[in-house]
C-alpha atoms as a PDB file:
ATOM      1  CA  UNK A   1     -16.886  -6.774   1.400  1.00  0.00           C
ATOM      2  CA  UNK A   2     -17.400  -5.795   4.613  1.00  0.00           C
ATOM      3  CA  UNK A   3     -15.948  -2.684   6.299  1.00  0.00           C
ATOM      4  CA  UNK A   4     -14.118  -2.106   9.414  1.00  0.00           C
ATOM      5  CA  UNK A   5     -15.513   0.273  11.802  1.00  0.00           C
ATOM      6  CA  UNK A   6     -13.626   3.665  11.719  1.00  0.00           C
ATOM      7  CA  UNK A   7     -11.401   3.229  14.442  1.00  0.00           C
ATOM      8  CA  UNK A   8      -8.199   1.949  13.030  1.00  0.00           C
ATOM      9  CA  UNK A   9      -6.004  -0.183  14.967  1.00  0.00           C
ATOM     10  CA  UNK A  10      -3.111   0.579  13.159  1.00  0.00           C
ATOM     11  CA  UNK A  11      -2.029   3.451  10.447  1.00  0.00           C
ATOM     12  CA  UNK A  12      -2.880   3.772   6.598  1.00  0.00           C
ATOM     13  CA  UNK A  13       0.733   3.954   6.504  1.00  0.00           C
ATOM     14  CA  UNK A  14       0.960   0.688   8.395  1.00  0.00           C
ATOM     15  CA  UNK A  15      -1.611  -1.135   6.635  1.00  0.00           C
ATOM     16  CA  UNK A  16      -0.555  -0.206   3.054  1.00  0.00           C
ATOM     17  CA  UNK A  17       2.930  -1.863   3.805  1.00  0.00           C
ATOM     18  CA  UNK A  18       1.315  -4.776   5.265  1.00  0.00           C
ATOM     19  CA  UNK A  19      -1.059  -5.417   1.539  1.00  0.00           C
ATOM     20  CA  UNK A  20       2.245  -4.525  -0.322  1.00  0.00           C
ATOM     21  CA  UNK A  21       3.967  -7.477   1.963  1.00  0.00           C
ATOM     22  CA  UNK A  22       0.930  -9.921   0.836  1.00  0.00           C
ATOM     23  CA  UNK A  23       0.619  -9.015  -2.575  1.00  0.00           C
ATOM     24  CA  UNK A  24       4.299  -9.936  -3.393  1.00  0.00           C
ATOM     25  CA  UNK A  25       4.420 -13.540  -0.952  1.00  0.00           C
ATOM     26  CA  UNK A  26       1.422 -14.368  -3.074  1.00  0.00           C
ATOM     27  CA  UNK A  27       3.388 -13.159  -6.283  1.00  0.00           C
ATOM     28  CA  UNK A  28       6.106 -15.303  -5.216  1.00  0.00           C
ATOM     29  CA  UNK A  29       4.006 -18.135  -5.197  1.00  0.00           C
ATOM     30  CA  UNK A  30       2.439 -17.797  -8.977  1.00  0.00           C
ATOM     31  CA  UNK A  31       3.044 -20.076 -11.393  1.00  0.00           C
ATOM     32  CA  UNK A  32       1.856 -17.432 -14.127  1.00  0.00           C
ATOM     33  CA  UNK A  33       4.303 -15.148 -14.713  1.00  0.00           C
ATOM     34  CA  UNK A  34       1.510 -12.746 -16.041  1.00  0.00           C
ATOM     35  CA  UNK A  35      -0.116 -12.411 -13.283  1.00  0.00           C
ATOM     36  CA  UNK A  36       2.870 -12.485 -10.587  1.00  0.00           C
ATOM     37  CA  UNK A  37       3.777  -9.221 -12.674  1.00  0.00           C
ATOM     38  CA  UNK A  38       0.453  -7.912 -11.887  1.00  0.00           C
ATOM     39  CA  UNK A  39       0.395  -8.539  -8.482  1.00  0.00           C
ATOM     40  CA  UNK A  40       4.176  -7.116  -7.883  1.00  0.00           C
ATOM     41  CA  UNK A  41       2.833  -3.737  -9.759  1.00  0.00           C
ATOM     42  CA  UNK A  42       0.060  -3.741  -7.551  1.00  0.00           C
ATOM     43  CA  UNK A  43       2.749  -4.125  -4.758  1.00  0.00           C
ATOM     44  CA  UNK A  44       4.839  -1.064  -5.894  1.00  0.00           C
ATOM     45  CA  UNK A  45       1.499   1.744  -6.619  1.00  0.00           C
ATOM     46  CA  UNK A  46       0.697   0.540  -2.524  1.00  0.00           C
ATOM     47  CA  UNK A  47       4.404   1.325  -1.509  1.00  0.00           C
ATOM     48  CA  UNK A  48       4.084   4.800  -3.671  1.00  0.00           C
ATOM     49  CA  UNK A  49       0.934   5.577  -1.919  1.00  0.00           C
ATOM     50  CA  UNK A  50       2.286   5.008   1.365  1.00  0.00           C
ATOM     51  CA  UNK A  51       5.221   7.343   0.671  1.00  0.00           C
ATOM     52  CA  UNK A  52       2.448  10.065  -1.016  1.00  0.00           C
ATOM     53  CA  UNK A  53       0.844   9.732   1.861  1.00  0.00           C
ATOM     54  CA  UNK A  54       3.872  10.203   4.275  1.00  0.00           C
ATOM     55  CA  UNK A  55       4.940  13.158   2.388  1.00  0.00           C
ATOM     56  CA  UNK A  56       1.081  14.710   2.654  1.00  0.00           C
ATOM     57  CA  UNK A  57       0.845  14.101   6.244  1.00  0.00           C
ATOM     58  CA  UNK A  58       4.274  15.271   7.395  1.00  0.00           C
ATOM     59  CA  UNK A  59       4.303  18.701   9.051  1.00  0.00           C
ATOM     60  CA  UNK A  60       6.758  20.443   7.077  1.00  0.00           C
ATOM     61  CA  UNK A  61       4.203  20.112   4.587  1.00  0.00           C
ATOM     62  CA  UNK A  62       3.227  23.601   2.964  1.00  0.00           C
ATOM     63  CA  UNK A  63       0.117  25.173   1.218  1.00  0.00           C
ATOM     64  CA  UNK A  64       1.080  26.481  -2.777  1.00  0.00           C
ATOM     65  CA  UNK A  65       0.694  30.224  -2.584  1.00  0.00           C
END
């Protein structure tokens, strides 16, 4: 798999809401309901990741003392 060179066109944020968009149009398309149930879980850890990641770059953010 080949990666993309560092500079980003677009946002993590950005990018994991676009894979959580494809992962659950190809779920809706899956005969199997096994693995349409895979690919929609796959969907929500992306969408839980993107909010993590809001949350750890938003400025409010603070250090644990």
């Amino acid at each position: 798999m080949a990666r993309r060179p560092s500079g980003h066109s677009s946002t993590l944020e950005f990018r994991l809401a676009q894979e959580a968009i494809n992962l659950r149009t190809q779920a809706k398309e899956m005969p199997l309901r096994v693995r349409r149930n895979e690919l929609l879980r796959k969907a929500r850890q992306i969408d839980v990741a993107g909010e993590v990641n809001k949350w750890l770059t938003s400025p409010g953010l603070q250090a644990p003392s």
